[in-house]
Protein backbone atom coordinates (compact mmCIF):
# COMPACT_ATOMS: atom_id res chain seq x y z
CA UNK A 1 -21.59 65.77 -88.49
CA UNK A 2 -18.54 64.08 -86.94
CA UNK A 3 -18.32 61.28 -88.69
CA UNK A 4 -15.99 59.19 -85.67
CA UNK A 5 -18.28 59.86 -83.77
CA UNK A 6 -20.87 58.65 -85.32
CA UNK A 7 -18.97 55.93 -86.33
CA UNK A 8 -18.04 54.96 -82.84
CA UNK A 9 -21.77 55.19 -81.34
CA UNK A 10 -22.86 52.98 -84.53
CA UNK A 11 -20.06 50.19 -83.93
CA UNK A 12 -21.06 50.19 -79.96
CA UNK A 13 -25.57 50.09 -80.81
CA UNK A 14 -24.51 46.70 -82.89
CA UNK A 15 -22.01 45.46 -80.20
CA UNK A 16 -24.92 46.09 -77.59
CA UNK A 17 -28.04 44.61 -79.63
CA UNK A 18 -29.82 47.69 -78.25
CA UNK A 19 -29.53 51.88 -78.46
CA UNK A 20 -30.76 51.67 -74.61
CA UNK A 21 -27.32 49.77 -73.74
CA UNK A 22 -25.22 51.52 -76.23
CA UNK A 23 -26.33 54.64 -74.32
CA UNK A 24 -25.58 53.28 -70.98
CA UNK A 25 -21.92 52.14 -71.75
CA UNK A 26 -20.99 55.55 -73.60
CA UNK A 27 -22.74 57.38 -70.89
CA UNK A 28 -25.07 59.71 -73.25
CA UNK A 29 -29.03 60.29 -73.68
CA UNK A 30 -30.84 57.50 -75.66
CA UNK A 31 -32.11 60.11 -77.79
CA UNK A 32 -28.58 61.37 -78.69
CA UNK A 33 -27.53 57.91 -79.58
CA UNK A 34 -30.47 57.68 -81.68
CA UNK A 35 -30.25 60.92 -83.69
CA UNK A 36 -26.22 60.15 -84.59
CA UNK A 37 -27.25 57.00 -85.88
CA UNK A 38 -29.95 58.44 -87.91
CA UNK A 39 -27.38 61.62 -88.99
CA UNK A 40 -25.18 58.83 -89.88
CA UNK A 41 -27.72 56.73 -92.52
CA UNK A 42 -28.71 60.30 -93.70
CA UNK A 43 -24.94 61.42 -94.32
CA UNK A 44 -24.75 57.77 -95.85
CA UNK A 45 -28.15 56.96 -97.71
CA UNK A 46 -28.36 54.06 -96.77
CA UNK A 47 -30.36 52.20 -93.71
CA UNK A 48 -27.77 50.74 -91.22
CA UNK A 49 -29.93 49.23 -88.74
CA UNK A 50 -33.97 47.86 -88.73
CA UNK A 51 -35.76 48.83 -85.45
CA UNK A 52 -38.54 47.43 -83.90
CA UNK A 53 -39.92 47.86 -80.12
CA UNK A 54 -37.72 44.94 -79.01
CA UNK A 55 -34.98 44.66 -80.96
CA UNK A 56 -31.97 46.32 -83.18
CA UNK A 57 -31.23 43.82 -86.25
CA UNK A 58 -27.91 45.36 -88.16
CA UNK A 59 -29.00 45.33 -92.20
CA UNK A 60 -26.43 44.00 -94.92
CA UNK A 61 -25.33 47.07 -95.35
CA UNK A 62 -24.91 48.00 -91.98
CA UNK A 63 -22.61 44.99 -91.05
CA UNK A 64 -20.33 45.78 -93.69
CA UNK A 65 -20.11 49.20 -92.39
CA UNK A 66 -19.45 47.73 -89.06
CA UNK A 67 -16.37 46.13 -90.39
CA UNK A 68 -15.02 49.28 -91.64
CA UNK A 69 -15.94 51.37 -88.61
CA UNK A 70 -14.05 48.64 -86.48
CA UNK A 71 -11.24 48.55 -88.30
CA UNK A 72 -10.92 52.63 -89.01
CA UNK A 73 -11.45 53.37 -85.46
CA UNK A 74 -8.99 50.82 -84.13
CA UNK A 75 -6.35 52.77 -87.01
CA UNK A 76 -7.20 55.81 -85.41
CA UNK A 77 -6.49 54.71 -82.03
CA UNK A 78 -3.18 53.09 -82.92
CA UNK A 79 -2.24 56.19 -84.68
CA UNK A 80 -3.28 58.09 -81.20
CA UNK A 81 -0.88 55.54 -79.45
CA UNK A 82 1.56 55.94 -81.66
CA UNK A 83 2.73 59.32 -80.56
CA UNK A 84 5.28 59.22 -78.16
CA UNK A 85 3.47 61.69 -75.81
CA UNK A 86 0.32 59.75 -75.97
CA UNK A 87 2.57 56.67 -74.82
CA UNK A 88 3.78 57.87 -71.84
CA UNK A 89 0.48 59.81 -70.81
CA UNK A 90 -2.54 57.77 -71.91
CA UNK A 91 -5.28 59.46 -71.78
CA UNK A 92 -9.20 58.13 -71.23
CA UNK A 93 -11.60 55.82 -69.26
CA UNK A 94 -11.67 52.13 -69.20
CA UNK A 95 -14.02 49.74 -67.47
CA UNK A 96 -12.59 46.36 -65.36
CA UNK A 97 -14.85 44.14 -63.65
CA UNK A 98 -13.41 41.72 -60.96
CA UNK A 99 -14.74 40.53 -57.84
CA UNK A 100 -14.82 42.71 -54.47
CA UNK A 101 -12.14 40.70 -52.85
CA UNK A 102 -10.09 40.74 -55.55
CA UNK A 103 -10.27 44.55 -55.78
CA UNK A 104 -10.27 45.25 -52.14
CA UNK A 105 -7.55 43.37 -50.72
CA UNK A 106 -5.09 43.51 -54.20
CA UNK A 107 -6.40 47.02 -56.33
CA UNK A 108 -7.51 49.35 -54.41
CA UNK A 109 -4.31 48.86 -51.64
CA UNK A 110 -1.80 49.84 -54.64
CA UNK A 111 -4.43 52.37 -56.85
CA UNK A 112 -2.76 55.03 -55.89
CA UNK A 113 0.46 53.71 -57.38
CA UNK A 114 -1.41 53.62 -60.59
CA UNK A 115 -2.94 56.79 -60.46
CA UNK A 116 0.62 58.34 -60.24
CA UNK A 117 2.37 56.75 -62.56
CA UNK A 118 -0.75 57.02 -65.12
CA UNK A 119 -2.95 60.44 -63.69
CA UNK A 120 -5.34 60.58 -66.54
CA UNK A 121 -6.53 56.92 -66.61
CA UNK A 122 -10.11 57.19 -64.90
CA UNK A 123 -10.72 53.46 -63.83
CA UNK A 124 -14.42 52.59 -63.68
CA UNK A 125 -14.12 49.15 -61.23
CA UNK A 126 -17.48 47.11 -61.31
CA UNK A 127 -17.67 44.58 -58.79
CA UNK A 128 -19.18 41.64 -59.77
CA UNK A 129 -18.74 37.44 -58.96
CA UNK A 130 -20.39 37.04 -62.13
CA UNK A 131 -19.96 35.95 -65.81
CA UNK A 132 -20.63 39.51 -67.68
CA UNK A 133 -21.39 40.30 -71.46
CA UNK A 134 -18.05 42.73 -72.02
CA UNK A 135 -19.50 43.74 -75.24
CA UNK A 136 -23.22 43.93 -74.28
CA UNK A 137 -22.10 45.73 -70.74
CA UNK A 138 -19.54 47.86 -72.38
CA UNK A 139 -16.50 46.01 -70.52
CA UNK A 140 -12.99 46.50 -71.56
CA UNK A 141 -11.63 43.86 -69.78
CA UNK A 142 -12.15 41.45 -66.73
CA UNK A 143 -10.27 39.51 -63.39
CA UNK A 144 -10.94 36.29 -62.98
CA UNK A 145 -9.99 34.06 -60.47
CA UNK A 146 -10.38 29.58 -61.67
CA UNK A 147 -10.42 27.98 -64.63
CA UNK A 148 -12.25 29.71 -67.46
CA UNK A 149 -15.09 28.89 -69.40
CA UNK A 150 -14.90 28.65 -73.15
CA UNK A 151 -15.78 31.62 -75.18
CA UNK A 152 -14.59 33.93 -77.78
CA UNK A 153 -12.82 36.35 -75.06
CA UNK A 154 -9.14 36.87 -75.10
CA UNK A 155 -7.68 35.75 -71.62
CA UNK A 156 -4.07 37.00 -70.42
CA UNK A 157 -2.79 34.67 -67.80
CA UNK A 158 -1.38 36.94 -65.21
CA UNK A 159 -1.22 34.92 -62.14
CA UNK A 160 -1.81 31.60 -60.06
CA UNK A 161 -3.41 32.13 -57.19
CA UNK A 162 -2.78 30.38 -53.97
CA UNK A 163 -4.90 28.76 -51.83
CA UNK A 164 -5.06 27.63 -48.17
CA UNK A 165 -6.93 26.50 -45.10
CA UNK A 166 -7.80 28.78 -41.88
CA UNK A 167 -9.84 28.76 -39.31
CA UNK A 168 -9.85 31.36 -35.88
CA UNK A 169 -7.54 30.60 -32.94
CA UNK A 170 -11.02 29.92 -30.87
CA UNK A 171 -12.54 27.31 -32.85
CA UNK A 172 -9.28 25.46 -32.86
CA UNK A 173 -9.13 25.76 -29.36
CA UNK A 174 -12.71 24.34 -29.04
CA UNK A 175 -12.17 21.43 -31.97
CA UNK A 176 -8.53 20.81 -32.19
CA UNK A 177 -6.20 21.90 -35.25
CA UNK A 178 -6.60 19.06 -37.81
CA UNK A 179 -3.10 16.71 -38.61
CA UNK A 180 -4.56 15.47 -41.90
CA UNK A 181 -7.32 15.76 -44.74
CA UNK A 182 -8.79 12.58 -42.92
CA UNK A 183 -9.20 14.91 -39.58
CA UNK A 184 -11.83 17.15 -41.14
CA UNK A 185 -14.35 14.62 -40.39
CA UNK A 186 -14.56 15.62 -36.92
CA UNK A 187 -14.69 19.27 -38.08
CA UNK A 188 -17.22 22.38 -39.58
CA UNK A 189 -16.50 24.29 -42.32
CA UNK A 190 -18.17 27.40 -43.38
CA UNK A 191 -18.83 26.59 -47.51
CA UNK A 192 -18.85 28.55 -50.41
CA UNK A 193 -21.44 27.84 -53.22
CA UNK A 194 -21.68 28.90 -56.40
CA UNK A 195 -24.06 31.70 -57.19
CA UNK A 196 -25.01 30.57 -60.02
CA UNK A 197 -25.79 26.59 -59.86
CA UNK A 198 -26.37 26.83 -56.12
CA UNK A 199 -23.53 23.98 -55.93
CA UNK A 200 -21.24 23.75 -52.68
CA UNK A 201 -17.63 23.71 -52.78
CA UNK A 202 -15.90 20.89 -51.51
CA UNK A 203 -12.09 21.10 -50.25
CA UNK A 204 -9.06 20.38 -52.25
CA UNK A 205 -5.91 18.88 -51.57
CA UNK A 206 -2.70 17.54 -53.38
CA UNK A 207 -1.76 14.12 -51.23
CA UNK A 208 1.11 12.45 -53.50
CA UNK A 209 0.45 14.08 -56.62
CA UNK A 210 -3.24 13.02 -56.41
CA UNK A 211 -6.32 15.73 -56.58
CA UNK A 212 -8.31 14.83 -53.41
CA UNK A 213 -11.91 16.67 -53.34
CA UNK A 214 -13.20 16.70 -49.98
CA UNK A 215 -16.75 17.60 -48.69
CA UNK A 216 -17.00 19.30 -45.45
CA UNK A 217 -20.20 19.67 -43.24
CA UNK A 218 -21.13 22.81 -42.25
CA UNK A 219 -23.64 24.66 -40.44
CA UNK A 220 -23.52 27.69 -42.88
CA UNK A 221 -22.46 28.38 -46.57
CA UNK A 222 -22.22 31.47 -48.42
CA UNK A 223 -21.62 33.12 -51.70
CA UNK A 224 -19.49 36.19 -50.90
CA UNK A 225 -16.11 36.04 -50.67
CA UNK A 226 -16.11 39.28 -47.96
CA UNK A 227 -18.43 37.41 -45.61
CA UNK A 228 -16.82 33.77 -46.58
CA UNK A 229 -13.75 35.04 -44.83
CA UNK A 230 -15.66 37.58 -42.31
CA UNK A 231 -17.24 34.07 -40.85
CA UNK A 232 -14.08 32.19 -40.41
CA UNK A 233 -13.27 35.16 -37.92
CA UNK A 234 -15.86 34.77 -36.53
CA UNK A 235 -15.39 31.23 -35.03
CA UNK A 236 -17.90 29.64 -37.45
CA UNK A 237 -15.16 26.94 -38.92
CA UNK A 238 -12.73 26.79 -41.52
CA UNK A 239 -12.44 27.91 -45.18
CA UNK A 240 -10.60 27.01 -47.86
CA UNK A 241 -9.53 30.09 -49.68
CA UNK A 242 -7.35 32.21 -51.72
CA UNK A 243 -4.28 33.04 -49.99
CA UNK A 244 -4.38 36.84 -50.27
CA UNK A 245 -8.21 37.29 -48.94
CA UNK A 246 -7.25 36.45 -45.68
CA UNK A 247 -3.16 37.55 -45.37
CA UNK A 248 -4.25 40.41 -42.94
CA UNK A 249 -5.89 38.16 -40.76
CA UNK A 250 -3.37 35.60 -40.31
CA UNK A 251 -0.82 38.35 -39.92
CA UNK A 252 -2.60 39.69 -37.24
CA UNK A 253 -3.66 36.16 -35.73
CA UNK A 254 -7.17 36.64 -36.33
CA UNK A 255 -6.59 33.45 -38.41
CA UNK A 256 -4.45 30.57 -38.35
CA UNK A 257 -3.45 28.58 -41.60
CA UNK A 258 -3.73 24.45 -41.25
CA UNK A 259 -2.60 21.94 -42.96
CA UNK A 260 0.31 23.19 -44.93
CA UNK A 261 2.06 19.64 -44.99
CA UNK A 262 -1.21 19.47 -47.59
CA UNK A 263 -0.73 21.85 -50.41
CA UNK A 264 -4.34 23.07 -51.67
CA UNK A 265 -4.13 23.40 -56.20
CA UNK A 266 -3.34 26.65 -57.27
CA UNK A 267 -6.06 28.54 -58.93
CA UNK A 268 -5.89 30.56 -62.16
CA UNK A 269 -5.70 34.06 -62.28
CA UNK A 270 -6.68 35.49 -65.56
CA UNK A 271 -7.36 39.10 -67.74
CA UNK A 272 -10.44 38.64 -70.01
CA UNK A 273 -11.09 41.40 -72.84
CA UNK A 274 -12.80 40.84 -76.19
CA UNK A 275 -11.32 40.18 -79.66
CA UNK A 276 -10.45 43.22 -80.62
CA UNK A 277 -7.39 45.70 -80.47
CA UNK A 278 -6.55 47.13 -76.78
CA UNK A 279 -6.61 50.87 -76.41
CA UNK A 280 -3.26 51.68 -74.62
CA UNK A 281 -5.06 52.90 -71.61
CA UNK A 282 -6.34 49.25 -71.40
CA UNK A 283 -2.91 47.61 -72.14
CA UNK A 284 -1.02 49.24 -69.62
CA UNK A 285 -3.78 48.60 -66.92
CA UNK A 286 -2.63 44.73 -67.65
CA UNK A 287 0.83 45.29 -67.65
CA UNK A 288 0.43 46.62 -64.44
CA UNK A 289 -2.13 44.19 -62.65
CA UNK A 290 0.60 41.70 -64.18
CA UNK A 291 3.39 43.09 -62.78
CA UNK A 292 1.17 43.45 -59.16
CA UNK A 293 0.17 39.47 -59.65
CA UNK A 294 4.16 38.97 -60.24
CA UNK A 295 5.42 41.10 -57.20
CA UNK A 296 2.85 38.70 -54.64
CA UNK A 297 3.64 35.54 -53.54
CA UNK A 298 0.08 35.02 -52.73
CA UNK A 299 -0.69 35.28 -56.71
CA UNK A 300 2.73 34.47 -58.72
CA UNK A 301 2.50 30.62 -57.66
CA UNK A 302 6.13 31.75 -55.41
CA UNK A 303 4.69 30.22 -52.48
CA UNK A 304 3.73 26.64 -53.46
CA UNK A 305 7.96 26.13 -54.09
């Protein structure tokens, strides 16, 4: 049998907590996943993993395998990288998640940039304003825009993402343009809540150094950052907003920015990937959203100076 490979579909069942994941991630048949583990505890005599109807539990034995078949496979993929050709060509397919927005307005505009300078990198680009399981889902590393929550991922700070107020030229023509935070009283806003707790949004502002959170009615809230931005076209009322969702339509005057004399926070941009050794098809896909994140004033913090 080849033993990597078994090796490699063993490390990714106990990873997953399930051969039905496993298989989904490595994109093979359940029943091949099953039969290399099995070849596997055959060629080894010993039982890696118990199986029931609902669960995979990894034995003794089988979690000190793990640790070995971690740490032999990561040598073998250094080794890969090692070789100068394997360097400047990398070769394989790695899975990013990060939100629509994020990949329609900053990835896919440049992809082509990447796919040149890197033509056998297949990116597989889930979209998805969600926290996800990287190991569970098979994941090699995520986007995230705002401040993280704890856990045992690995995050790369790669940008800070600005963020600003806009609304269209025709509701400011029908409400007035707004001279100060105190202003939005007399004002809509379309809101963005959180998917997950259901929980509204309010507006942010720096006023002499001070955080001022500021809740804005509204007549419609939303959880999509597409249609968040779609609606403020639309004349529905303002948004508060990264920066680089809505360039485009202030460039063309489909939206105006507002209150600039009152600086929204930055926001965190961030690369998420587990604890565990990058292949180097996944480290140069962060050098270069890094380098992308640097290159934007909408993302690199440039245009808060």
């Amino acid at each position: 049998m080849d033993i990597l490979q078994g090796m490699a579909v063993f490390k990714r069942v106990v990873e997953a907590s399930s051969f039905s994941k496993a298989a989904d991630s490595l994109e093979m048949p359940r029943a091949s996943v099953s039969i290399l583990v099995q070849n596997l505890e055959s060629y080894l005599g010993v039982r890696l993993l118990n199986r029931t109807t609902r669960s995979v539990r990894v034995t003794d034995d089988g979690a000190l395998y793990y640790e070995y078949c971690a740490r032999i496979l990561a040598e073998v993929s250094d080794a890969e990288s090692a070789l100068s050709n394997k360097r400047q060509n990398p070769r394989g397919t790695i899975r990013v998640d990060t939100s629509a927005t994020f990949a329609a307005n900053v990835l896919l505009p440049v992809m082509g940039n990447f796919n040149a300078r890197y033509p056998d990198i297949t990116v597989k680009l889930g979209l998805a304003d969600r926290n996800v399981d990287l190991v569970q889902e098979g994941v090699d590393c995520v986007i995230r825009i705002g401040t993280l929550d704890d856990s045992n991922l690995v995050a790369r700070p790669i940008g800070s993402v600005r963020m600003c107020i806009c609304a269209a030229p025709a509701y400011l023509e029908q409400m007035g343009e707004p001279a100060t935070p105190d202003d939005l009283d007399r004002h809509r806003a379309v809101n963005y809540f959180s998917a997950r707790t259901g929980r509204v949004y309010p507006f942010e502002f720096k006023v002499d150094g001070e955080l001022i959170r500021k809740p804005v009615d509204g007549i419609l809230a939303v959880n999509d950052g597409l249609v968040y931005a779609m609606s403020a076209t639309e004349g529905l009322g303002m948004i508060q907003t990264p920066r680089f969702m809505v360039a485009k339509a202030i460039h063309t005057g489909a939206l105006r920015e507002i209150l600039r004399a009152y600086p929204c926070p930055p926001v965190p941009l961030s690369l998420l990937y587990p604890q565990r050794r990058l292949s180097m098809c996944v480290r140069v896909f962060s050098e270069w959203v890094h380098e992308l994140a640097q290159n934007n004033p909408d993302l690199n913090g440039e245009g808060y100076a």
